[in-house]
Protein backbone atom coordinates (compact mmCIF):
# COMPACT_ATOMS: atom_id res chain seq x y z
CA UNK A 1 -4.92 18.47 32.90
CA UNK A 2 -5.44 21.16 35.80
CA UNK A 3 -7.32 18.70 37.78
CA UNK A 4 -4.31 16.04 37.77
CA UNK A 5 -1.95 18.44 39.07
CA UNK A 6 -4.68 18.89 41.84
CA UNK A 7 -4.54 15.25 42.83
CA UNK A 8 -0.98 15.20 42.63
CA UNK A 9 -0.62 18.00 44.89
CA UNK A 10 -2.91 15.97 47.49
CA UNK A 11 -1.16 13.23 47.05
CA UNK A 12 2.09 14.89 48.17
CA UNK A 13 0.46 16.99 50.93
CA UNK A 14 -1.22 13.84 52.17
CA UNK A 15 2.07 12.23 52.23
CA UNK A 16 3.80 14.51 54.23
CA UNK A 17 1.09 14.47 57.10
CA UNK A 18 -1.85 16.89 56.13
CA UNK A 19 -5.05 15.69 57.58
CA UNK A 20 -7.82 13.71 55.49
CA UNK A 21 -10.40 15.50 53.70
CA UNK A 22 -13.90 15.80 54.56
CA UNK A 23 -14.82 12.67 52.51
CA UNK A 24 -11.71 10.50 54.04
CA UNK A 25 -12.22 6.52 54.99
CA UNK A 26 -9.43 4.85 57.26
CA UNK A 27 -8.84 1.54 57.74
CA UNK A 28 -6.36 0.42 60.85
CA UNK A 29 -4.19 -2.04 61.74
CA UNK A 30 -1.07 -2.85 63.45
CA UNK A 31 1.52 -0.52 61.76
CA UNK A 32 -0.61 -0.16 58.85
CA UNK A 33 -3.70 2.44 58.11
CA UNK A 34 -4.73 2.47 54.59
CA UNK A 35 -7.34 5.74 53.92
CA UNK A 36 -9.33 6.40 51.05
CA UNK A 37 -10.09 10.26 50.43
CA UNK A 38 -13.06 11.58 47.91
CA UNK A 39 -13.36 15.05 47.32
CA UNK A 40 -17.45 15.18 46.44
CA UNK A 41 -20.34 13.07 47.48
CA UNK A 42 -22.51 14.19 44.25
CA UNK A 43 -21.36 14.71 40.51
CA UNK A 44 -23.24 15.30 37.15
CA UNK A 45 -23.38 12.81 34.96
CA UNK A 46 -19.75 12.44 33.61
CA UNK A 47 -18.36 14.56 35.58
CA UNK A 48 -15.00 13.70 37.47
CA UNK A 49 -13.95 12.72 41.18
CA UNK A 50 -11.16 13.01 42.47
CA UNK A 51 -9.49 9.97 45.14
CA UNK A 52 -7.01 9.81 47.14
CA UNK A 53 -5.32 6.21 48.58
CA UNK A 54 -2.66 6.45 51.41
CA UNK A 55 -1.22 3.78 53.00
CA UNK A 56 0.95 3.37 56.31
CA UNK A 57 3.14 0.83 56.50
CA UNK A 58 6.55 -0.11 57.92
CA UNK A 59 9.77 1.54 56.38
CA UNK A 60 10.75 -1.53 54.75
CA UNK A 61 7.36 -2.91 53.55
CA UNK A 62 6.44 -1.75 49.78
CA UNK A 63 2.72 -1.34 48.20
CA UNK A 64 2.05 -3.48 45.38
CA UNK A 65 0.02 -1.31 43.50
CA UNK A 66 -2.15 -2.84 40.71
CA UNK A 67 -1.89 -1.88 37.03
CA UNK A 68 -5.61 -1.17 36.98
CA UNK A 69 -8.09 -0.55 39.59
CA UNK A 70 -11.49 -2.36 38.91
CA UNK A 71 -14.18 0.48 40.23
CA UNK A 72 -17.52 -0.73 38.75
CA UNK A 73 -19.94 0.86 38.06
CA UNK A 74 -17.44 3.76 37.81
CA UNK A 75 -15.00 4.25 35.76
CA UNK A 76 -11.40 5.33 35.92
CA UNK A 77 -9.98 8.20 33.69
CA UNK A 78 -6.73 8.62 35.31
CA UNK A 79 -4.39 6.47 37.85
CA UNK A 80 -0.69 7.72 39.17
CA UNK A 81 1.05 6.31 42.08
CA UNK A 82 3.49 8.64 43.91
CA UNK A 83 6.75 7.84 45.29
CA UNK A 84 6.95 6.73 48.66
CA UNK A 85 7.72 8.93 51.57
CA UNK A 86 8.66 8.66 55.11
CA UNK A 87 5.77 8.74 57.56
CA UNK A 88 5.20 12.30 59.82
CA UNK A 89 6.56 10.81 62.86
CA UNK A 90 9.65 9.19 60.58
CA UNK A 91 8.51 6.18 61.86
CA UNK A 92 7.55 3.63 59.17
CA UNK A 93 6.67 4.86 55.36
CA UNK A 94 3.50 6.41 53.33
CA UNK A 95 2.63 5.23 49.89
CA UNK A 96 -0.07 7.11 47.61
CA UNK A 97 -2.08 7.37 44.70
CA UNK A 98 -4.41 9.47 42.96
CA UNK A 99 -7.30 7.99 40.90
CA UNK A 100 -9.70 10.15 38.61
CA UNK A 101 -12.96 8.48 38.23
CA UNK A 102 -16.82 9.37 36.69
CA UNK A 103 -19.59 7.60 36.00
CA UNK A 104 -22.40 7.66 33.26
CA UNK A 105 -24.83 6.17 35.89
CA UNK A 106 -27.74 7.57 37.86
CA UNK A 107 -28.42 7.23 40.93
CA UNK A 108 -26.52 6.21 44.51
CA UNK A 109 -23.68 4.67 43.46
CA UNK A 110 -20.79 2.48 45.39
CA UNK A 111 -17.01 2.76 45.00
CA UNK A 112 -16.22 -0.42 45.94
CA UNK A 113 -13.69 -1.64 48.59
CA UNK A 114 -10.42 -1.38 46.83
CA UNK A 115 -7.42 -4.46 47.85
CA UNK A 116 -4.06 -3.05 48.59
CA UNK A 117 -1.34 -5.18 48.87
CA UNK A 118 1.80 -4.49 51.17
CA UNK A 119 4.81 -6.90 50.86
CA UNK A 120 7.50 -7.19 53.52
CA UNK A 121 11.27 -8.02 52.55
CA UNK A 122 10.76 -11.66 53.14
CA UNK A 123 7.44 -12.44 50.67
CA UNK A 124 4.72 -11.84 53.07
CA UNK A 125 1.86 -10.41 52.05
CA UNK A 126 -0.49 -8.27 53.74
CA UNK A 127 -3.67 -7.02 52.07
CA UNK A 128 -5.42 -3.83 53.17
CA UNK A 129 -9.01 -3.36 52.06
CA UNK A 130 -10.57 0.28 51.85
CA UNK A 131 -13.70 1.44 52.98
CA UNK A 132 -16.53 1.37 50.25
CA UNK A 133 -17.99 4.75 49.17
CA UNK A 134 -21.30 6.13 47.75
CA UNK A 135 -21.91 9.39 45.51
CA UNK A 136 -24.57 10.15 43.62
CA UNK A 137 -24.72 10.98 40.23
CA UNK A 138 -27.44 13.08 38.94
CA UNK A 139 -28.23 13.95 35.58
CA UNK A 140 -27.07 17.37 33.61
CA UNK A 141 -29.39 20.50 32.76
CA UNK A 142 -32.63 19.55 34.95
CA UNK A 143 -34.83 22.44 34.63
CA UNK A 144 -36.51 23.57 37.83
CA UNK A 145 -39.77 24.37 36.42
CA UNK A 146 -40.78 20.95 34.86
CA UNK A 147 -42.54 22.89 31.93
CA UNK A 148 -41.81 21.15 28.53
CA UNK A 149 -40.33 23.66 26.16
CA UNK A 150 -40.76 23.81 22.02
CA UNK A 151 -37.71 22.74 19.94
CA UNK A 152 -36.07 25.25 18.46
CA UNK A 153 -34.79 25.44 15.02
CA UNK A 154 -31.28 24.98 14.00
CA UNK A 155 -28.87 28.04 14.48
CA UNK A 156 -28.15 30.36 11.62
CA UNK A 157 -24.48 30.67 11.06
CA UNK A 158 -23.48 34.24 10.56
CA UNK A 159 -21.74 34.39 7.59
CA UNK A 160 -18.72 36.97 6.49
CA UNK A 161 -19.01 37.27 2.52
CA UNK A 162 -15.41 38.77 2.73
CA UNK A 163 -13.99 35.35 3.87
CA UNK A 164 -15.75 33.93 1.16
CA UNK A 165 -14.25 36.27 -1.18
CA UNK A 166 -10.94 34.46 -2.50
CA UNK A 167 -12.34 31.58 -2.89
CA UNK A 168 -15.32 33.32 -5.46
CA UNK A 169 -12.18 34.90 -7.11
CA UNK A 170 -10.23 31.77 -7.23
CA UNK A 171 -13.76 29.45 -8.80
CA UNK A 172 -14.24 32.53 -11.38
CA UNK A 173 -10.27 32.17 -12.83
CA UNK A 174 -10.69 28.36 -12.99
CA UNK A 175 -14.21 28.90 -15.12
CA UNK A 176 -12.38 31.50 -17.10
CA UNK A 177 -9.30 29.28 -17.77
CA UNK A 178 -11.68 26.81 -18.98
CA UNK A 179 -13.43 28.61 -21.07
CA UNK A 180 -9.95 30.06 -22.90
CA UNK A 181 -8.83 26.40 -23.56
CA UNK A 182 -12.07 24.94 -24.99
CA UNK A 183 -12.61 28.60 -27.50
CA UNK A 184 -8.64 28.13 -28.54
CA UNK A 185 -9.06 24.15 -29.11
CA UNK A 186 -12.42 24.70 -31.44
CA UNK A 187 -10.69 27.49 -33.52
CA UNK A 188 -7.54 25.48 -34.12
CA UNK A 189 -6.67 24.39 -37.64
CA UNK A 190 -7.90 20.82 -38.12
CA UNK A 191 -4.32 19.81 -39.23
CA UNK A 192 -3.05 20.75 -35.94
CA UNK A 193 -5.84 18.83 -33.85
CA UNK A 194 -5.01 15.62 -35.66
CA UNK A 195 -1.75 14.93 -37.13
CA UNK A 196 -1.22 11.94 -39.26
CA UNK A 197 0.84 9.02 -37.72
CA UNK A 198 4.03 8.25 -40.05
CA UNK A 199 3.56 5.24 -41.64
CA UNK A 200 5.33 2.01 -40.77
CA UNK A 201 8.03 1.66 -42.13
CA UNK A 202 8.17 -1.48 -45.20
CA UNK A 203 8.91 -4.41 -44.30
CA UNK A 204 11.65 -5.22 -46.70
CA UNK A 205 13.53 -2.19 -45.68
CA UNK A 206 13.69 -3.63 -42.02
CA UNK A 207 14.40 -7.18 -42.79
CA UNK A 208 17.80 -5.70 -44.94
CA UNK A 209 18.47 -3.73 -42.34
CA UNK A 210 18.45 -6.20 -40.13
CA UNK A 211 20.27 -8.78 -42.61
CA UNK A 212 23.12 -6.08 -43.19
CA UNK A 213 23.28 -5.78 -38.90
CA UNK A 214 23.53 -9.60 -38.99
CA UNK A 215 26.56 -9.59 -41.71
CA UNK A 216 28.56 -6.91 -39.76
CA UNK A 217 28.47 -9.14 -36.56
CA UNK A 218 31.25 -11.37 -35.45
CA UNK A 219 29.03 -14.38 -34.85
CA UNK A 220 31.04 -16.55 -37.71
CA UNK A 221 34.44 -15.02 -36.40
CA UNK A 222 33.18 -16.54 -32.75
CA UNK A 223 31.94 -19.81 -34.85
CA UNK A 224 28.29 -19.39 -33.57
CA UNK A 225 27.30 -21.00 -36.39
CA UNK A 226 24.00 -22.12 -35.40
CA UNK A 227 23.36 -18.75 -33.49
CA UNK A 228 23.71 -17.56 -37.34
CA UNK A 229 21.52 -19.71 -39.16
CA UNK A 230 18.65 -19.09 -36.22
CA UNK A 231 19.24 -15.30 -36.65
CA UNK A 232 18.74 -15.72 -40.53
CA UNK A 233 15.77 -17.95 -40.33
CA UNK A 234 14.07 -15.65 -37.84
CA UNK A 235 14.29 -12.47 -40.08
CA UNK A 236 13.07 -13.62 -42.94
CA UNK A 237 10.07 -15.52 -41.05
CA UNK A 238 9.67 -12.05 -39.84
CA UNK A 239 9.27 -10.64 -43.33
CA UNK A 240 7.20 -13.63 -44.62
CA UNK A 241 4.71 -12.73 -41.67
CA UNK A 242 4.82 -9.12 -42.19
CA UNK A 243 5.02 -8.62 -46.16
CA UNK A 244 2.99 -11.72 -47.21
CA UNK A 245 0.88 -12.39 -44.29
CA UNK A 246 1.93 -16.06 -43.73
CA UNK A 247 2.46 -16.60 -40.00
CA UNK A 248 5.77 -17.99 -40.77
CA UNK A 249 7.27 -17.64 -36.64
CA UNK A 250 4.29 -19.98 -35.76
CA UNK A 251 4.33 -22.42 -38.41
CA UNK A 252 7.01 -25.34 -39.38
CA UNK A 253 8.71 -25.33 -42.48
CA UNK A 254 6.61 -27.36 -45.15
CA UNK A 255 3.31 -25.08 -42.74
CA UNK A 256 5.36 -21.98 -44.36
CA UNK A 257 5.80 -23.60 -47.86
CA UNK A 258 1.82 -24.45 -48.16
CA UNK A 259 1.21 -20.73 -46.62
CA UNK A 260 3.25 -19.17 -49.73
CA UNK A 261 1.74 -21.02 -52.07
CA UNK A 262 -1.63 -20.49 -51.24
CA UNK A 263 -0.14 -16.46 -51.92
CA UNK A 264 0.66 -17.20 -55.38
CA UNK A 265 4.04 -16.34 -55.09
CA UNK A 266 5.08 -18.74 -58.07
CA UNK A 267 6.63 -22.00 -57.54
CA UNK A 268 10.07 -20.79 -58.31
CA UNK A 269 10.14 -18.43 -55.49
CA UNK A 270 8.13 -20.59 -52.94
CA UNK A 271 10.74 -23.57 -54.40
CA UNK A 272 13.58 -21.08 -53.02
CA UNK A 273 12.01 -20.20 -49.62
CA UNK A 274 11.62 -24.27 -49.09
CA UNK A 275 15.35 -24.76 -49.67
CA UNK A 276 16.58 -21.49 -47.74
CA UNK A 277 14.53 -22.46 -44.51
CA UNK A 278 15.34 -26.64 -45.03
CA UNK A 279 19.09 -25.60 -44.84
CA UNK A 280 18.09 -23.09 -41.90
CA UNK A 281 16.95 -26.20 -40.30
CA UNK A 282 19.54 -28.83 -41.21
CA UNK A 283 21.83 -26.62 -39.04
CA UNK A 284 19.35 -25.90 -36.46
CA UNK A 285 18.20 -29.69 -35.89
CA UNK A 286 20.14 -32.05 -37.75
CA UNK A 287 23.49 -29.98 -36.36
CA UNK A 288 25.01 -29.82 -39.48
CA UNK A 289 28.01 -27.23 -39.47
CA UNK A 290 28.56 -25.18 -42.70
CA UNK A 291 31.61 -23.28 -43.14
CA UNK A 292 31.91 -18.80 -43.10
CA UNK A 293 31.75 -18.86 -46.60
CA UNK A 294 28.43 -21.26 -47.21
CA UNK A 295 26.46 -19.38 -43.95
CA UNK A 296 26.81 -16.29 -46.19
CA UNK A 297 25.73 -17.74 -49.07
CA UNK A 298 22.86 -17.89 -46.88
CA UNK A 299 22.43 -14.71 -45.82
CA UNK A 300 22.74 -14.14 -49.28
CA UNK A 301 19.85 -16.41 -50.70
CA UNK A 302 18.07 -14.88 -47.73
CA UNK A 303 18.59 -10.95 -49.25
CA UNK A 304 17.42 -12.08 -52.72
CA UNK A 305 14.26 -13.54 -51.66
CA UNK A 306 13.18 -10.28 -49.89
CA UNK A 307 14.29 -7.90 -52.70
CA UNK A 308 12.05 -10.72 -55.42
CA UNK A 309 9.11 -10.42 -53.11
CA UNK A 310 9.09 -6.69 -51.81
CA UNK A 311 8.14 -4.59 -55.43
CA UNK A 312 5.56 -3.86 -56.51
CA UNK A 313 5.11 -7.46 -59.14
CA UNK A 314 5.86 -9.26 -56.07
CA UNK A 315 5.71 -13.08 -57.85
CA UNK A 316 6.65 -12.44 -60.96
CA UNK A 317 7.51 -16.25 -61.79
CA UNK A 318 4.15 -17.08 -60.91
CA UNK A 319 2.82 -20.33 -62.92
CA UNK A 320 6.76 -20.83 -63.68
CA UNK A 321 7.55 -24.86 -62.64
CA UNK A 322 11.52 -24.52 -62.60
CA UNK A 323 12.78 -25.58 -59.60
CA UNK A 324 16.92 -24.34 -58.95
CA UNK A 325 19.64 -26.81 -59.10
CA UNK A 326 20.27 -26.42 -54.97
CA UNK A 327 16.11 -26.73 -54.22
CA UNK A 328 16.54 -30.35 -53.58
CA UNK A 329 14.44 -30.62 -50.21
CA UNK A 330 16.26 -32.50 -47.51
CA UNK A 331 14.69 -35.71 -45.43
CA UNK A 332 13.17 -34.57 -42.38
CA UNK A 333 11.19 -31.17 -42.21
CA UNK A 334 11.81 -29.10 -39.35
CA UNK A 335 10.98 -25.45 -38.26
């Protein structure tokens, strides 16, 4: 920004009483002189000009400058105001500021007249009006002889294979690291490339598992009776669902009962599944509240009928019509 500190410089020698420029426009009135100073009367297209404002006023008068200076058709690339400064004679005060302006226009162009306001103590306004100001503006690269030359071809870019170099290296030792992994995946053994998954683990194992969790909690010490029951009923729907493929956590009791029928369980065993999940319910809907010793009778009905149904003869009462002496199926079927 060598050019700003330029301006600024005028600015500041202006200010202190140096004489205007070649290209200087004042405007006079009583106690106040506003002067405009440009430092070219032709550009290039683009190019910048540099302006100078100073204005005269009284010592205790101030210049309003404007946050923006409206130049059409040029436009304004920089704007600073300097400080104020007392006048040569130390009579009255002198206010500046630089403006950097260009123009992608051709032809004789106009800086306009710029307003200025000064404001005395009390309010008053006075506003000064520069001089307006032509330049030309000419385009870039003319050439002289008017003869219309061939287009050249694009530029060939000298190029430095040495700079080049690491990268080369670096693309051949990713290719070759490539080529190491996909030679040592083809000759591994096949055992290696695919491994087995362990298989899941049976069903009845995890519903005794969880069963024996269940007995070592303190719910029945805590009298969560119901919290019990739920817990007991949800297992073994879990195991129904899993080892017999019965949806049993979607389906309502007697929706259970039909499902292990239709797996040929036996009507023994489906007989016992009725009555374990119609007590289940009893206590889950009809709020009946069994003692300790009767919810792990359940628990207990609820171990044998995974350990009948989990070998191998899964059903072996099948076409057997006893029914046990508890299996009496209570009013009202729940979940």
């Amino acid at each position: 920004m060598a050019w700003w500190g330029a301006v600024v410089a005028v600015a500041a020698a202006t200010a202190a009483g140096a004489a205007p420029g070649p290209g200087a426009r004042e405007a006079v009135g009583q106690d106040f002189r506003v002067a405009m100073d440009v430092d070219t009367t032709m550009i290039h297209l683009g190019d910048p000009v540099s302006v100078l404002l100073r204005v005269e006023h009284p010592a205790d008068w101030s210049v309003e400058w404007a946050d923006s200076l409206d130049v059409a058709p040029f436009e304004v690339l920089s704007y600073g105001v300097a400080r104020p400064s007392a006048a040569p004679g130390g009579d009255g005060a002198v206010s500046a500021a630089a403006l950097v302006l260009t123009s992608f226009e051709l032809g004789e162009l106009e800086i306009p007249a710029i307003e200025i306001p000064v404001v005395s103590p009390d309010g008053t306004v006075r506003t000064l009006f520069t001089d307006p100001y032509r330049i030309g503006v000419v385009t870039v690269g003319l050439d002289e002889s008017g003869d219309i030359r061939e287009i050249r071809g694009p530029l060939s870019i000298a190029r430095n294979w040495w700079l080049l170099m690491p990268w080369l290296l670096l693309a051949a030792a990713v290719a070759a690291g490539a080529l190491y992994l996909h030679r040592r995946r083809r000759t591994r053994p096949v055992a290696e490339i695919s491994r087995p998954k362990a298989p899941p683990r049976p069903h009845h194992l995890v519903a005794l598992e969880a069963l024996d969790e269940l007995e070592r909690s303190s719910l029945l010490e805590r009298g969560e009776v119901k919290t019990w029951h739920v817990r007991v009923s949800e297992i073994v729907r879990t195991y129904v669902e899993g080892q017999l493929e019965v949806p049993a956590l979607e389906m309502t009791t007697r929706e259970v009962v039909a499902g292990l029928r239709n797996a040929a369980l036996g009507g023994r065993i489906t007989d016992t599944f009725r009555t374990f999940l119609a007590r289940c319910d009893l206590v889950k809907f009809a709020k009946l509240r069994p003692g300790a010793d009767a919810s792990r009778e359940v628990l207990g009905v609820a171990r044998t009928l995974v350990e009948l149904t989990s070998g191998p003869g899964r059903g072996p009462e099948a076409g057997n019509g006893e029914r046990p002496d508890d299996a009496a199926e209570p009013a009202g079927d729940g979940r």
